[in-house]
PDB file of N, CA and C in Angstrom:
ATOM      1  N   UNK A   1       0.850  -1.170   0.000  1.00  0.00           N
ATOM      2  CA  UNK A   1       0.000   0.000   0.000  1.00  0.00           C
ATOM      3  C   UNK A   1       0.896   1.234   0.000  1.00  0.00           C
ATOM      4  N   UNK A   2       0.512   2.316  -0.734  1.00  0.00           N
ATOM      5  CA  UNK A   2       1.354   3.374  -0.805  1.00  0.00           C
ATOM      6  C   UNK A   2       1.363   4.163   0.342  1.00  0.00           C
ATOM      7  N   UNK A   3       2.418   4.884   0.723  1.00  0.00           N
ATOM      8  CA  UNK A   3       2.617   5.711   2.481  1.00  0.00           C
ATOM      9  C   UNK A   3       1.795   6.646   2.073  1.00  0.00           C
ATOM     10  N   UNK A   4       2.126   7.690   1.220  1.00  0.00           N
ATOM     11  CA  UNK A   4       1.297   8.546   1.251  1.00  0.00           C
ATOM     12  C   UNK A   4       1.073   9.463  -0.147  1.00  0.00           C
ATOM     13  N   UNK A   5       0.238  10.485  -0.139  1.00  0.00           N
ATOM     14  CA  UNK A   5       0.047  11.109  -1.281  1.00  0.00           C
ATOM     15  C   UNK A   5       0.639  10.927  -3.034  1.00  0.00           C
ATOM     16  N   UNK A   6       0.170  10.346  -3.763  1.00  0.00           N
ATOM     17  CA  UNK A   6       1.152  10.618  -5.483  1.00  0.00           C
ATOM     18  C   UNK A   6       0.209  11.477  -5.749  1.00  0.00           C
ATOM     19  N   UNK A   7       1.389  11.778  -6.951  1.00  0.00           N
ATOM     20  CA  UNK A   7       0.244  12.747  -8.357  1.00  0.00           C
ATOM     21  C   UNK A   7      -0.868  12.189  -8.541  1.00  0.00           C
ATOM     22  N   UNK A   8      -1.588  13.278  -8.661  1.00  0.00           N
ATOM     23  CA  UNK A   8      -3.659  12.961  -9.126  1.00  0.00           C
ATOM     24  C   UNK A   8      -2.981  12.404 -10.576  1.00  0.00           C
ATOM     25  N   UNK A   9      -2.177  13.141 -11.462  1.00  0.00           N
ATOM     26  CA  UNK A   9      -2.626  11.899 -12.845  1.00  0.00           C
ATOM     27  C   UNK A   9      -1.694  11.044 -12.933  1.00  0.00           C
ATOM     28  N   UNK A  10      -1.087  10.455 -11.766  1.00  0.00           N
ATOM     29  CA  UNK A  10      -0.489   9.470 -11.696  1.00  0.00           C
ATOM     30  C   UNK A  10      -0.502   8.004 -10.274  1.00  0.00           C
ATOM     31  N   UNK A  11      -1.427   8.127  -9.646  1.00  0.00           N
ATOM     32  CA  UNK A  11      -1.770   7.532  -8.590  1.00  0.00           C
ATOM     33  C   UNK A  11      -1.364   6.083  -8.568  1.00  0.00           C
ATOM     34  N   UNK A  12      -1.118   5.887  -7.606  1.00  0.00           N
ATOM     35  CA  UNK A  12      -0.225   4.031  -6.937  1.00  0.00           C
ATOM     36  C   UNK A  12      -1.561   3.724  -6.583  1.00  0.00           C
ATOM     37  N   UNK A  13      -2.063   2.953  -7.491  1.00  0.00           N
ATOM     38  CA  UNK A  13      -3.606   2.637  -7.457  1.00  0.00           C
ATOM     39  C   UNK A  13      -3.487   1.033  -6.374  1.00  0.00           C
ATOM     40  N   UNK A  14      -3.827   0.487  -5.337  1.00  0.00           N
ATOM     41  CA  UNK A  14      -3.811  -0.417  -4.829  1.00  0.00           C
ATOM     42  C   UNK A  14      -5.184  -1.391  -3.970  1.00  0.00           C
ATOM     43  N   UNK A  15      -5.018  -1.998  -3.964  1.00  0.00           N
ATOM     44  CA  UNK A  15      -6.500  -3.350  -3.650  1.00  0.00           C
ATOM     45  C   UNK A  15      -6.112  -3.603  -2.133  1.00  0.00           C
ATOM     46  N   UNK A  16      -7.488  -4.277  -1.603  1.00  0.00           N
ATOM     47  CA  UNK A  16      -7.285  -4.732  -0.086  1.00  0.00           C
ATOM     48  C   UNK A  16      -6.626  -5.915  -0.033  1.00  0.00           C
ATOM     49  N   UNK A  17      -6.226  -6.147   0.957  1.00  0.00           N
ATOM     50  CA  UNK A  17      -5.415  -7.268   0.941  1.00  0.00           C
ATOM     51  C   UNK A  17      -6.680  -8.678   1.486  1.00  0.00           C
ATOM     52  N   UNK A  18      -8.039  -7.879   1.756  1.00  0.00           N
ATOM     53  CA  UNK A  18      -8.936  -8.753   1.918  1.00  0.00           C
ATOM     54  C   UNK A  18      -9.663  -9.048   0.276  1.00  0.00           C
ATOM     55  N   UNK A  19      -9.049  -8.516  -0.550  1.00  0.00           N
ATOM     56  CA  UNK A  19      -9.994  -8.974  -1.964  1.00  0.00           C
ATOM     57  C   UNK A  19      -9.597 -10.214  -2.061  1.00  0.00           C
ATOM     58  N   UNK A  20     -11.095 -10.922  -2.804  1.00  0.00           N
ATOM     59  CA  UNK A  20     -10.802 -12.414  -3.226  1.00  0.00           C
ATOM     60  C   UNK A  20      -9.618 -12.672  -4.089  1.00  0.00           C
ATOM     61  N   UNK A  21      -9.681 -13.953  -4.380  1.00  0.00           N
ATOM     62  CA  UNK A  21      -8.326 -14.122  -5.534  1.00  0.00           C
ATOM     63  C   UNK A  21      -8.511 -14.213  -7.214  1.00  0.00           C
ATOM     64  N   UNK A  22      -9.558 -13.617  -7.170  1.00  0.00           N
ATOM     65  CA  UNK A  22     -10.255 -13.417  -8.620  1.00  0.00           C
ATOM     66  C   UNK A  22      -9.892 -11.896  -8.623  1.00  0.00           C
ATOM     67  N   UNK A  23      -9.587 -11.260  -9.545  1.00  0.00           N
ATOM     68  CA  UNK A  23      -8.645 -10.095  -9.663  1.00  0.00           C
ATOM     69  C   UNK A  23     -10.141  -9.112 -10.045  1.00  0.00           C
ATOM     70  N   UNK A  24     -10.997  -9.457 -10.425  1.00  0.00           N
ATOM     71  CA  UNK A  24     -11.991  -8.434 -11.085  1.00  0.00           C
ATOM     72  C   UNK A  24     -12.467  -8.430  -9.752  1.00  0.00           C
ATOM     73  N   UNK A  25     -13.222  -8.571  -8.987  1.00  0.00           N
ATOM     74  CA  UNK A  25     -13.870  -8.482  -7.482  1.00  0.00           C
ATOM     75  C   UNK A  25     -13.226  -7.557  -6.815  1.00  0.00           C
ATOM     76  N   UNK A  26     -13.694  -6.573  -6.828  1.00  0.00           N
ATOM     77  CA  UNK A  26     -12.688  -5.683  -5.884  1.00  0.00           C
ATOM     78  C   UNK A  26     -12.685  -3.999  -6.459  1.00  0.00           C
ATOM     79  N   UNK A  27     -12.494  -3.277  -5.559  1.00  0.00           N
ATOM     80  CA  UNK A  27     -12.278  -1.806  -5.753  1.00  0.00           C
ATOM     81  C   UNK A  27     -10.636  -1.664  -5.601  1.00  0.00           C
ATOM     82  N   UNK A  28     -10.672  -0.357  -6.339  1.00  0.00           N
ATOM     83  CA  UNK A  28      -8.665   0.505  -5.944  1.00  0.00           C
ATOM     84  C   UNK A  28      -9.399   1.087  -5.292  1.00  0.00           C
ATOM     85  N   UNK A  29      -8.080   1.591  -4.605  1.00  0.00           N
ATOM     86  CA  UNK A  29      -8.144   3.341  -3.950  1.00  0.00           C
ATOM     87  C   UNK A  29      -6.603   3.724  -4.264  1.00  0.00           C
ATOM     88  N   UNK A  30      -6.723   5.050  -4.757  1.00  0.00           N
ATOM     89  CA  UNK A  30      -5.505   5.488  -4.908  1.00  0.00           C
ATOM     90  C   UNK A  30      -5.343   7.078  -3.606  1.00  0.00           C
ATOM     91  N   UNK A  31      -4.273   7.391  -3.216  1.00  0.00           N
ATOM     92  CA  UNK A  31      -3.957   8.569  -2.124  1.00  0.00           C
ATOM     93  C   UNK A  31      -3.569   9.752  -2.735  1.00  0.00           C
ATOM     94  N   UNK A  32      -3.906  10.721  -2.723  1.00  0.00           N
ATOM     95  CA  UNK A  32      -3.560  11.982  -3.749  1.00  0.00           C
ATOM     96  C   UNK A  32      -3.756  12.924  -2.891  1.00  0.00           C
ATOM     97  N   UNK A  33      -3.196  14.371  -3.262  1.00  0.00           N
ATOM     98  CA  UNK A  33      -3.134  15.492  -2.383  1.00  0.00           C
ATOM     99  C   UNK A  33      -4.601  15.972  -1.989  1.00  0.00           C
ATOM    100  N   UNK A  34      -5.788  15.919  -2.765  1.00  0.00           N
ATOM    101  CA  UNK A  34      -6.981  16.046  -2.384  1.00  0.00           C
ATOM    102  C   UNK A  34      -7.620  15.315  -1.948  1.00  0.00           C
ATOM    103  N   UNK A  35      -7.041  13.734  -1.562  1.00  0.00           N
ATOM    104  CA  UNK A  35      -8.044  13.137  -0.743  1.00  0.00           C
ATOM    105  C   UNK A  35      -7.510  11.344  -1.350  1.00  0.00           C
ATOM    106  N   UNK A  36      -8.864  10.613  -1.205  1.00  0.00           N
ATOM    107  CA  UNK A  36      -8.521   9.229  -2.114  1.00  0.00           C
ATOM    108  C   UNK A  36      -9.523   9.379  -3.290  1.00  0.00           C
ATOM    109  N   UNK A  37      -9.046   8.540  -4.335  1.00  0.00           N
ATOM    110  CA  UNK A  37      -9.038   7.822  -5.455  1.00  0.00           C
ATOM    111  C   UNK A  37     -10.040   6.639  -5.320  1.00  0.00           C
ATOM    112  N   UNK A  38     -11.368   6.386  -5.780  1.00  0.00           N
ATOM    113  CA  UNK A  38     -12.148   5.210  -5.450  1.00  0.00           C
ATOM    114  C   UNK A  38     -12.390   4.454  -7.082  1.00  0.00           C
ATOM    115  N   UNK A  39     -11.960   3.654  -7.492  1.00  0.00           N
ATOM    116  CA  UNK A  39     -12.529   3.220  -8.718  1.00  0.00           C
ATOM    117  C   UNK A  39     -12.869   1.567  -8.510  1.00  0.00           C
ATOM    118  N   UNK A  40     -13.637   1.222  -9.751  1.00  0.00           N
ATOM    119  CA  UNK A  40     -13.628  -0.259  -9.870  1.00  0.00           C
ATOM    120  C   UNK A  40     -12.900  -1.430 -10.657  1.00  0.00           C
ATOM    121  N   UNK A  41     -11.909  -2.079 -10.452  1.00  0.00           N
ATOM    122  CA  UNK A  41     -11.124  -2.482 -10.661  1.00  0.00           C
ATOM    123  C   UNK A  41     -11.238  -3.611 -12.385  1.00  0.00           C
ATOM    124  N   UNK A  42     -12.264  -3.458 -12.562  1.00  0.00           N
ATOM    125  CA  UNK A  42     -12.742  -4.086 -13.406  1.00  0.00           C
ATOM    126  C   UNK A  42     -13.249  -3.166 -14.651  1.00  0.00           C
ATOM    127  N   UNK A  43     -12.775  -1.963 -14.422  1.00  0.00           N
ATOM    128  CA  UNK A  43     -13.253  -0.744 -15.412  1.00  0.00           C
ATOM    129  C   UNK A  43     -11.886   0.251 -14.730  1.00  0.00           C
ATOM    130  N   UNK A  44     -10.925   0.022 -14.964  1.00  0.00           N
ATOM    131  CA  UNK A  44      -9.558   1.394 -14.447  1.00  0.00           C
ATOM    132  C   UNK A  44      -9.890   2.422 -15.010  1.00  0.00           C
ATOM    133  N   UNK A  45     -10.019   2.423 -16.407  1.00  0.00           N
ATOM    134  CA  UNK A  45     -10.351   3.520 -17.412  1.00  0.00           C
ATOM    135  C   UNK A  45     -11.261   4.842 -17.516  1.00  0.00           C
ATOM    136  N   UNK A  46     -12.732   4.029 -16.587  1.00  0.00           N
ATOM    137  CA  UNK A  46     -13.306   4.321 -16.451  1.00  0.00           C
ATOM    138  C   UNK A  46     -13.688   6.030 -15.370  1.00  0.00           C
ATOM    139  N   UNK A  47     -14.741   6.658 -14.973  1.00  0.00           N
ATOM    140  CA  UNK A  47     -14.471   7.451 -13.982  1.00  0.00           C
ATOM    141  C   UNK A  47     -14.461   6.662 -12.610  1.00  0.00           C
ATOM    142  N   UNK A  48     -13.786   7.481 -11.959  1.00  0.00           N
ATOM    143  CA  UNK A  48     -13.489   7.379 -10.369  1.00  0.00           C
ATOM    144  C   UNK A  48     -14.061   8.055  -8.843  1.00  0.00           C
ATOM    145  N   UNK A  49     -14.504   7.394  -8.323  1.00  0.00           N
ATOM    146  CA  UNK A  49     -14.924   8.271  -7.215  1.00  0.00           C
ATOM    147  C   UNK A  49     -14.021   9.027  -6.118  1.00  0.00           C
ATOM    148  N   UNK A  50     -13.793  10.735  -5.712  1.00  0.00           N
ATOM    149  CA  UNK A  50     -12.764  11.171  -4.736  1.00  0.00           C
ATOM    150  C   UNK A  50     -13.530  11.877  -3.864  1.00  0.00           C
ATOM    151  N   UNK A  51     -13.031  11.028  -2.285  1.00  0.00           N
ATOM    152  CA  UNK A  51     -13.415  11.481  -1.676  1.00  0.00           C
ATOM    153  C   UNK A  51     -12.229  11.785  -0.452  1.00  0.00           C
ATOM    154  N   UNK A  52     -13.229  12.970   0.818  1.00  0.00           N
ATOM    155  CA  UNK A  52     -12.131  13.435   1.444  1.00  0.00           C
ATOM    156  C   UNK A  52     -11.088  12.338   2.279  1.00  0.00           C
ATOM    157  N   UNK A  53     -10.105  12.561   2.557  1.00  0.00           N
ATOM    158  CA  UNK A  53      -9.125  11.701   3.817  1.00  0.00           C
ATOM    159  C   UNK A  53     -10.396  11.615   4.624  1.00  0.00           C
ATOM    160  N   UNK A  54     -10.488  12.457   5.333  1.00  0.00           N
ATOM    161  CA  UNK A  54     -11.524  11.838   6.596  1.00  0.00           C
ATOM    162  C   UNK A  54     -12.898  11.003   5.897  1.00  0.00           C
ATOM    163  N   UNK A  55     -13.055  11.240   5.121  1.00  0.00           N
ATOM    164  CA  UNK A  55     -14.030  10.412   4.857  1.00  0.00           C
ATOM    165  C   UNK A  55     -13.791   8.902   4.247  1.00  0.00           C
ATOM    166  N   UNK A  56     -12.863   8.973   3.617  1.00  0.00           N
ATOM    167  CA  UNK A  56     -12.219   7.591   3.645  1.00  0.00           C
ATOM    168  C   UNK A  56     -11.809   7.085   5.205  1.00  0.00           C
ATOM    169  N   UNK A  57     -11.093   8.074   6.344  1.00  0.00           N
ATOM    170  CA  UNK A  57     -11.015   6.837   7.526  1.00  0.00           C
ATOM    171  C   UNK A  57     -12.272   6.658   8.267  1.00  0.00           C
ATOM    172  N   UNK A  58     -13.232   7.140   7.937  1.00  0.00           N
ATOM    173  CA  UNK A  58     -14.618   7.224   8.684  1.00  0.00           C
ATOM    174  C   UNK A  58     -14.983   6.144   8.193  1.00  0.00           C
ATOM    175  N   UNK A  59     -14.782   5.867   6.595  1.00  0.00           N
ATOM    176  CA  UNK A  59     -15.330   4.644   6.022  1.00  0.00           C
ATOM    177  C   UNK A  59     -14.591   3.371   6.491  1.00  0.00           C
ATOM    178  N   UNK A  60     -13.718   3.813   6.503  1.00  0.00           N
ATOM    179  CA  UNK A  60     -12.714   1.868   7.048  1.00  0.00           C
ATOM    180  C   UNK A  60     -12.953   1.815   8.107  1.00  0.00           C
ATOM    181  N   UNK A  61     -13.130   2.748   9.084  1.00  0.00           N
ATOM    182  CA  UNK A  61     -13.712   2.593  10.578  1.00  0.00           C
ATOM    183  C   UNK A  61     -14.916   2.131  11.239  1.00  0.00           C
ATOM    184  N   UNK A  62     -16.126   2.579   9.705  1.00  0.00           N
ATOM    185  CA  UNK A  62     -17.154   1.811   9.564  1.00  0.00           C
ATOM    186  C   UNK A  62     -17.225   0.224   9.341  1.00  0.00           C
ATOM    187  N   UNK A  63     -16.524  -0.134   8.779  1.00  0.00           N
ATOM    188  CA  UNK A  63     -16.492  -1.361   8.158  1.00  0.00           C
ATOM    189  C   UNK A  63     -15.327  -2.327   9.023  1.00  0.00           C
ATOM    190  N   UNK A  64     -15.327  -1.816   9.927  1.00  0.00           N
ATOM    191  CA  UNK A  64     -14.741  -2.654  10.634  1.00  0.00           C
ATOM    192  C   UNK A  64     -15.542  -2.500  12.261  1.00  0.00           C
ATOM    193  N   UNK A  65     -16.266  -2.380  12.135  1.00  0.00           N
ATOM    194  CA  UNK A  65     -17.019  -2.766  13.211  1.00  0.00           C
ATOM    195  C   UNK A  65     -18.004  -3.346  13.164  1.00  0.00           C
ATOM    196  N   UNK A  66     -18.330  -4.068  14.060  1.00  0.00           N
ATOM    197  CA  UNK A  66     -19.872  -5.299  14.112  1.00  0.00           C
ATOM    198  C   UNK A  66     -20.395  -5.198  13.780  1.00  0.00           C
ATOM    199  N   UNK A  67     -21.137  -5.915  13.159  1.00  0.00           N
ATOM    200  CA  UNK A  67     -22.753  -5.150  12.542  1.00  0.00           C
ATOM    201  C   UNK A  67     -23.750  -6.016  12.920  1.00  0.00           C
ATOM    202  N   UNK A  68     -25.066  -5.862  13.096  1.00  0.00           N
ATOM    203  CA  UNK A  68     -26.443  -6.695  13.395  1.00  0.00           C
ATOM    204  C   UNK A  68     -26.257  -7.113  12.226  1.00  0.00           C
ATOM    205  N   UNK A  69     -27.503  -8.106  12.316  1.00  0.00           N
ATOM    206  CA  UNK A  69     -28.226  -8.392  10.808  1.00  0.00           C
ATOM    207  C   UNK A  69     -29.352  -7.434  10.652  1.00  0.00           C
ATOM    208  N   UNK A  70     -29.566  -7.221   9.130  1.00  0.00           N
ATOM    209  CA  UNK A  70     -30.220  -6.309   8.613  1.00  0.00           C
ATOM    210  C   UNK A  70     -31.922  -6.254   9.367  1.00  0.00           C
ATOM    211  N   UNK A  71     -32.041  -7.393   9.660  1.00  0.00           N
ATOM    212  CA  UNK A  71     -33.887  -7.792   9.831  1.00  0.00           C
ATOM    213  C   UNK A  71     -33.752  -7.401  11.430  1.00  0.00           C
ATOM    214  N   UNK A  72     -32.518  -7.553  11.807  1.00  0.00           N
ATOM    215  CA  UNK A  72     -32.542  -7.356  13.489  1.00  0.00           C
ATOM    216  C   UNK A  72     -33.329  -6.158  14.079  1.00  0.00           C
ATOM    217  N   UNK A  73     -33.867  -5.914  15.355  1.00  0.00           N
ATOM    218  CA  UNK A  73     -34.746  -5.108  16.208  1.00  0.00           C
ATOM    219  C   UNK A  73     -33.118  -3.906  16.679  1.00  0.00           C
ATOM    220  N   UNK A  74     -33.316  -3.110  16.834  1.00  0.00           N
ATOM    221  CA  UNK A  74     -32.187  -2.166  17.255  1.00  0.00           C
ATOM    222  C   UNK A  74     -32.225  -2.541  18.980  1.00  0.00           C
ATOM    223  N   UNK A  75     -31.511  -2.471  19.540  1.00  0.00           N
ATOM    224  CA  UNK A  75     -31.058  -2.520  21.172  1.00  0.00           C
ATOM    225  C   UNK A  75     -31.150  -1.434  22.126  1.00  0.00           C
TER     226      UNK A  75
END
């Protein structure tokens, strides 16, 4: 995974190390001075989604915590 920031038109585009082993399954994220790089790995070419730093660690912070099941009653 890249440390930190590249060029916007040149980004160290990289995968989770939790993607399956089928190479199309899966999103990049690339790190750039305005934020991250979101695309789908199965379309590079294609457009990309950028969103802020904090909102990318808000998102991995999300997704790593417990979750109910969807049908569940709230607590």
């Amino acid at each position: 995974m890249p440390v930190g920031p590249q060029s916007a038109s040149d980004p160290a585009w990289f995968k989770s190390s939790y993607s399956g082993g089928n190479a199309t399954e899966c999103v990049e994220a690339a790190f750039v001075p305005s934020g991250v790089l979101i695309r789908d790995s199965k379309r590079p070419k294609h457009q990309h989604l950028t969103v802020s730093a904090l909102s990318w660690a808000e998102f991995l912070a999300s997704v790593n915590l417990p979750h109910r099941p969807v049908d569940s009653e709230p607590t």
